[in-house]
N, C-alpha and C. Protein backbone atom coordinates (compact mmCIF):
# COMPACT_ATOMS: atom_id res chain seq x y z
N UNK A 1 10.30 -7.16 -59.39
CA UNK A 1 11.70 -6.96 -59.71
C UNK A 1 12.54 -6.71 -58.46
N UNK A 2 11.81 -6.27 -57.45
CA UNK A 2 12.62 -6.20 -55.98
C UNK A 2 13.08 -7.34 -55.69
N UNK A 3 12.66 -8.71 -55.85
CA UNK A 3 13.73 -9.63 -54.99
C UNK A 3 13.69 -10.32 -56.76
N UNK A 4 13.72 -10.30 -57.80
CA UNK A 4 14.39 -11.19 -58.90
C UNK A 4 15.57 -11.78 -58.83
N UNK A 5 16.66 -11.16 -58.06
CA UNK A 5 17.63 -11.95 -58.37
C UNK A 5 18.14 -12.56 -57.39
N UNK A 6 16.87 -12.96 -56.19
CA UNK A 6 17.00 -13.98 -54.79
C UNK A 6 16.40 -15.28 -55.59
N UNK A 7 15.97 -14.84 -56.43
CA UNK A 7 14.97 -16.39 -57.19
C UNK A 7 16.47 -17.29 -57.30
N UNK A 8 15.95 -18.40 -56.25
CA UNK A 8 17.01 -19.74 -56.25
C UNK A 8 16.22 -21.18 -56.67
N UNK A 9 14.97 -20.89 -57.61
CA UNK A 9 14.26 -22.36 -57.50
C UNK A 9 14.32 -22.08 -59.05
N UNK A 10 14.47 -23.41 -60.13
CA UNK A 10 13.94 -23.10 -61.22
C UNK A 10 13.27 -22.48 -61.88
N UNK A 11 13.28 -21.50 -62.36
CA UNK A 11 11.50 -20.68 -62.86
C UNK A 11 11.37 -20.21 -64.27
N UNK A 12 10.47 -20.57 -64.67
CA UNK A 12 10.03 -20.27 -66.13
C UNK A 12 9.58 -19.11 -66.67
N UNK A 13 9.89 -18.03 -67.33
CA UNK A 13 8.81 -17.11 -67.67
C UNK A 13 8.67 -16.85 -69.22
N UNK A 14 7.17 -17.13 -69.56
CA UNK A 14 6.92 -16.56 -70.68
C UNK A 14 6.15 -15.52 -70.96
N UNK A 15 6.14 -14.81 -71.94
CA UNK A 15 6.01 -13.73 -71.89
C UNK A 15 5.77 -13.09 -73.60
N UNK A 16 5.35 -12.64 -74.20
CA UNK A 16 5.39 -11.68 -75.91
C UNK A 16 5.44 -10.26 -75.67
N UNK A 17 6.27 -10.23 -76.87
CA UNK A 17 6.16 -8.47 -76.83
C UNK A 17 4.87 -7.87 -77.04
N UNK A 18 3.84 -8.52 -78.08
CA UNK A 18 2.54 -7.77 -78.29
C UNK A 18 2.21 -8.04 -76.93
N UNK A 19 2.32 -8.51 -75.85
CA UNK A 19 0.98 -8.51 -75.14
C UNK A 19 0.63 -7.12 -74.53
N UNK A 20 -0.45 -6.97 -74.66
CA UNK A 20 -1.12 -5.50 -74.11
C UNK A 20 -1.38 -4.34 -72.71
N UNK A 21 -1.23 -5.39 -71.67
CA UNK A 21 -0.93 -5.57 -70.49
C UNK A 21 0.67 -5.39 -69.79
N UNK A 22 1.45 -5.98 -70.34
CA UNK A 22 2.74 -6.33 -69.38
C UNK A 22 3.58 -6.19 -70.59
N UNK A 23 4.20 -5.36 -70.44
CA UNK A 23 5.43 -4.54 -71.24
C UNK A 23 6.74 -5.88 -71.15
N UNK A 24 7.10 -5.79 -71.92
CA UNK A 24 8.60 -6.76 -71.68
C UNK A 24 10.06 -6.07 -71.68
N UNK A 25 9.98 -4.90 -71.49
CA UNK A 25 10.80 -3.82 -71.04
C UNK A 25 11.49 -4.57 -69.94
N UNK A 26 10.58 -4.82 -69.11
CA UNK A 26 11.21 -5.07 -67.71
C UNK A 26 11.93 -6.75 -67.36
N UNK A 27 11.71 -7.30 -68.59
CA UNK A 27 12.17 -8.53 -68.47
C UNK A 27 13.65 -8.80 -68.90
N UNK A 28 13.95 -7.47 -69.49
CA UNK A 28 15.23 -7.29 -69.92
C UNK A 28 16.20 -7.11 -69.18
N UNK A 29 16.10 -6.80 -67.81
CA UNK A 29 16.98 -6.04 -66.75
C UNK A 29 17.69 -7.06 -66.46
N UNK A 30 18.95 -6.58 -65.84
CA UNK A 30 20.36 -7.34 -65.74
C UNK A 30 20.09 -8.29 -64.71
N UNK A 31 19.64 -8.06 -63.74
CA UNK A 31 19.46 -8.33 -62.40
C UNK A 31 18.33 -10.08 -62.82
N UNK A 32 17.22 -9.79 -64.00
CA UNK A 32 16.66 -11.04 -64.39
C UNK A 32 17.43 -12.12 -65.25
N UNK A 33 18.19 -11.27 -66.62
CA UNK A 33 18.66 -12.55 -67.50
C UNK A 33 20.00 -12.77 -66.48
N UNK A 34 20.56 -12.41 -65.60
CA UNK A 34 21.94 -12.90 -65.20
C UNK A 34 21.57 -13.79 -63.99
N UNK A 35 20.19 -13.84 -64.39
CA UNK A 35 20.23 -15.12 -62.53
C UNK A 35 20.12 -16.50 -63.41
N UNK A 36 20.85 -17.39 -63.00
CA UNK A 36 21.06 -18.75 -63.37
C UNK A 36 19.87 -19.61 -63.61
N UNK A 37 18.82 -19.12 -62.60
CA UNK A 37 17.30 -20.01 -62.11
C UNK A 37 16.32 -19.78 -63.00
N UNK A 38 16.83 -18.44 -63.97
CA UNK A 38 15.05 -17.88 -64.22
C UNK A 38 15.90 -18.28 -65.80
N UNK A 39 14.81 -19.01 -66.29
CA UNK A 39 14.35 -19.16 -68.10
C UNK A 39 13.58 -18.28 -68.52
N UNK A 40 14.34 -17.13 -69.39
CA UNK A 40 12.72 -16.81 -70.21
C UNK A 40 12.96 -16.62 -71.38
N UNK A 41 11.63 -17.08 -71.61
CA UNK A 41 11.25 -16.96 -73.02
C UNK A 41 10.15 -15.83 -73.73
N UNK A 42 10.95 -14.75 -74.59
CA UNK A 42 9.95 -13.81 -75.12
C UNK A 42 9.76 -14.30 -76.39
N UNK A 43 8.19 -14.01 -76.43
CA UNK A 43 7.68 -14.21 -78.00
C UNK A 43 7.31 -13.04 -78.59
N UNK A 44 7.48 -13.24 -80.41
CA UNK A 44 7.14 -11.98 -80.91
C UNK A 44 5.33 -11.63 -80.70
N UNK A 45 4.79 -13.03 -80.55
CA UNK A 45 3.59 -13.06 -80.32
C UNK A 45 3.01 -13.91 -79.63
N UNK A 46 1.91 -13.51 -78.81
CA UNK A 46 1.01 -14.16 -78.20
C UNK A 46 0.06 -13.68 -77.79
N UNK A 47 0.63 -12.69 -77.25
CA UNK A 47 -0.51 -11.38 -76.49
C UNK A 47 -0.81 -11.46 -74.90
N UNK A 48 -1.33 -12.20 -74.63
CA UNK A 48 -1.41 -11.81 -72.76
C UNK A 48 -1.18 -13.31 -72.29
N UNK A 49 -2.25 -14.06 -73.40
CA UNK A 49 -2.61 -15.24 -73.28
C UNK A 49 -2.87 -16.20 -74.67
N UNK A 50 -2.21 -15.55 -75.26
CA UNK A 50 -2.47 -16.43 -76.70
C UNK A 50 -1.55 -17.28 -77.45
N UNK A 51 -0.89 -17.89 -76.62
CA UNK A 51 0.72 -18.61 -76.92
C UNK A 51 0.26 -20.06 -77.47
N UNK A 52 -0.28 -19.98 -78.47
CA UNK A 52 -0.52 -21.29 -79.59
C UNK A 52 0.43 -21.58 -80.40
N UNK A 53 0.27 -22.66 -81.11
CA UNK A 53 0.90 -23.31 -82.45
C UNK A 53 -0.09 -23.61 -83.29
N UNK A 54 0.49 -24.11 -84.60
CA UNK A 54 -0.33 -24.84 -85.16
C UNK A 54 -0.74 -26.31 -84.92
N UNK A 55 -1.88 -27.10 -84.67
CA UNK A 55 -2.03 -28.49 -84.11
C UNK A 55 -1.29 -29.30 -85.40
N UNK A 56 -0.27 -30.34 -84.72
CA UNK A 56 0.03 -31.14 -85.98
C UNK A 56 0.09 -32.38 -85.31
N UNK A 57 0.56 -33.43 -85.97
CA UNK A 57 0.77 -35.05 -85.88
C UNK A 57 1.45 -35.12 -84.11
N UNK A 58 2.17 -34.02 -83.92
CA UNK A 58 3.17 -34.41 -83.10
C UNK A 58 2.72 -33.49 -81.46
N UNK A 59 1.74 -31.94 -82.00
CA UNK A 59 1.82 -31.41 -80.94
C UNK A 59 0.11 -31.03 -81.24
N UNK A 60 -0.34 -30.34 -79.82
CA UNK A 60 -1.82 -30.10 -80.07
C UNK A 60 -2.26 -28.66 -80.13
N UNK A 61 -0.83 -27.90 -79.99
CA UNK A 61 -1.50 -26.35 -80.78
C UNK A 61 -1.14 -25.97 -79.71
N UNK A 62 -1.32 -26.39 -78.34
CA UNK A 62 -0.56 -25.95 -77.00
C UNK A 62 0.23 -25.36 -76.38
N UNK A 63 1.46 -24.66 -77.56
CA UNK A 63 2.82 -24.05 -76.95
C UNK A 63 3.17 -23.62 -76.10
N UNK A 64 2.17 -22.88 -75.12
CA UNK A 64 2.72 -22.34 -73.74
C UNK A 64 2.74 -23.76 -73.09
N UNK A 65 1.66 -24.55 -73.04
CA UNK A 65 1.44 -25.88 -71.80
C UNK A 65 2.81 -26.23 -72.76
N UNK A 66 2.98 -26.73 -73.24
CA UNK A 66 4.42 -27.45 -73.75
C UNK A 66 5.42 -26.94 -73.35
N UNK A 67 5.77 -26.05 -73.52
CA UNK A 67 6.82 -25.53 -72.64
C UNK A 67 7.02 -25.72 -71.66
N UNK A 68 6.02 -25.52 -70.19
CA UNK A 68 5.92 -25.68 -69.12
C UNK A 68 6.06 -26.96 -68.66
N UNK A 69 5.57 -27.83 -69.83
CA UNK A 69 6.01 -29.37 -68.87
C UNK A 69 7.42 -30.06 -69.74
N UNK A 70 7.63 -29.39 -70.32
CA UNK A 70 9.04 -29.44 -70.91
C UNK A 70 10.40 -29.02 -69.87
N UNK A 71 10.05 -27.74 -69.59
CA UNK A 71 10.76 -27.60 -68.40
C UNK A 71 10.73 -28.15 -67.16
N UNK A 72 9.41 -28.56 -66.74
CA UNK A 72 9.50 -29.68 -65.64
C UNK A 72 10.24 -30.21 -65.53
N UNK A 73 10.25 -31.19 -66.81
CA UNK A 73 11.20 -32.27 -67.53
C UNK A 73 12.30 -32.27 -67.10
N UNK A 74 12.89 -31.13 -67.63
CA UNK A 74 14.23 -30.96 -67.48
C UNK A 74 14.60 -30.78 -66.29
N UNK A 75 13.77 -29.98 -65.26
CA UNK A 75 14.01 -29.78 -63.95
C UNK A 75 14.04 -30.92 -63.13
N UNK A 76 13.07 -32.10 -63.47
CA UNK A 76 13.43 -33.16 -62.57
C UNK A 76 14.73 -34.24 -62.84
N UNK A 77 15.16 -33.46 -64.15
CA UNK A 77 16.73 -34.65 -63.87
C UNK A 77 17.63 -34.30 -63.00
């Protein structure tokens, strides 16, 4: 959180409130949602590492990797 709001490159963060480890307290601070660069995304669930979907026709259950190259995406236009 000491340099968060020098972040000048695109950056992604995901993150859930259950996770057990890393509080999302701190993702709340002014200094993170007011920087232009940083995306985040809190979930009600996932846990540290458990950011799934359900697999269907269209996606493979993947939700965190989806995200991440979703935002790529967007970052390289």
């Amino acid at each position: 959180m000491r340099v968060i709001d020098r972040i000048r490159i695109p950056t992604l963060i995901i993150t859930a409130d259950d996770d057990p480890f890393v509080p999302t307290e701190p993702f709340h601070d002014p200094r993170l949602t007011a920087n232009e660069h940083i995306t985040l995304r809190i979930t009600h669930h996932g846990g540290h590492c458990g950011f799934v979907a359900d697999s269907t026709g269209e996606g493979d259950g993947y939700w965190a990797e989806e995200q991440v190259v979703g935002f790529a995406r967007e970052c390289a236009r």
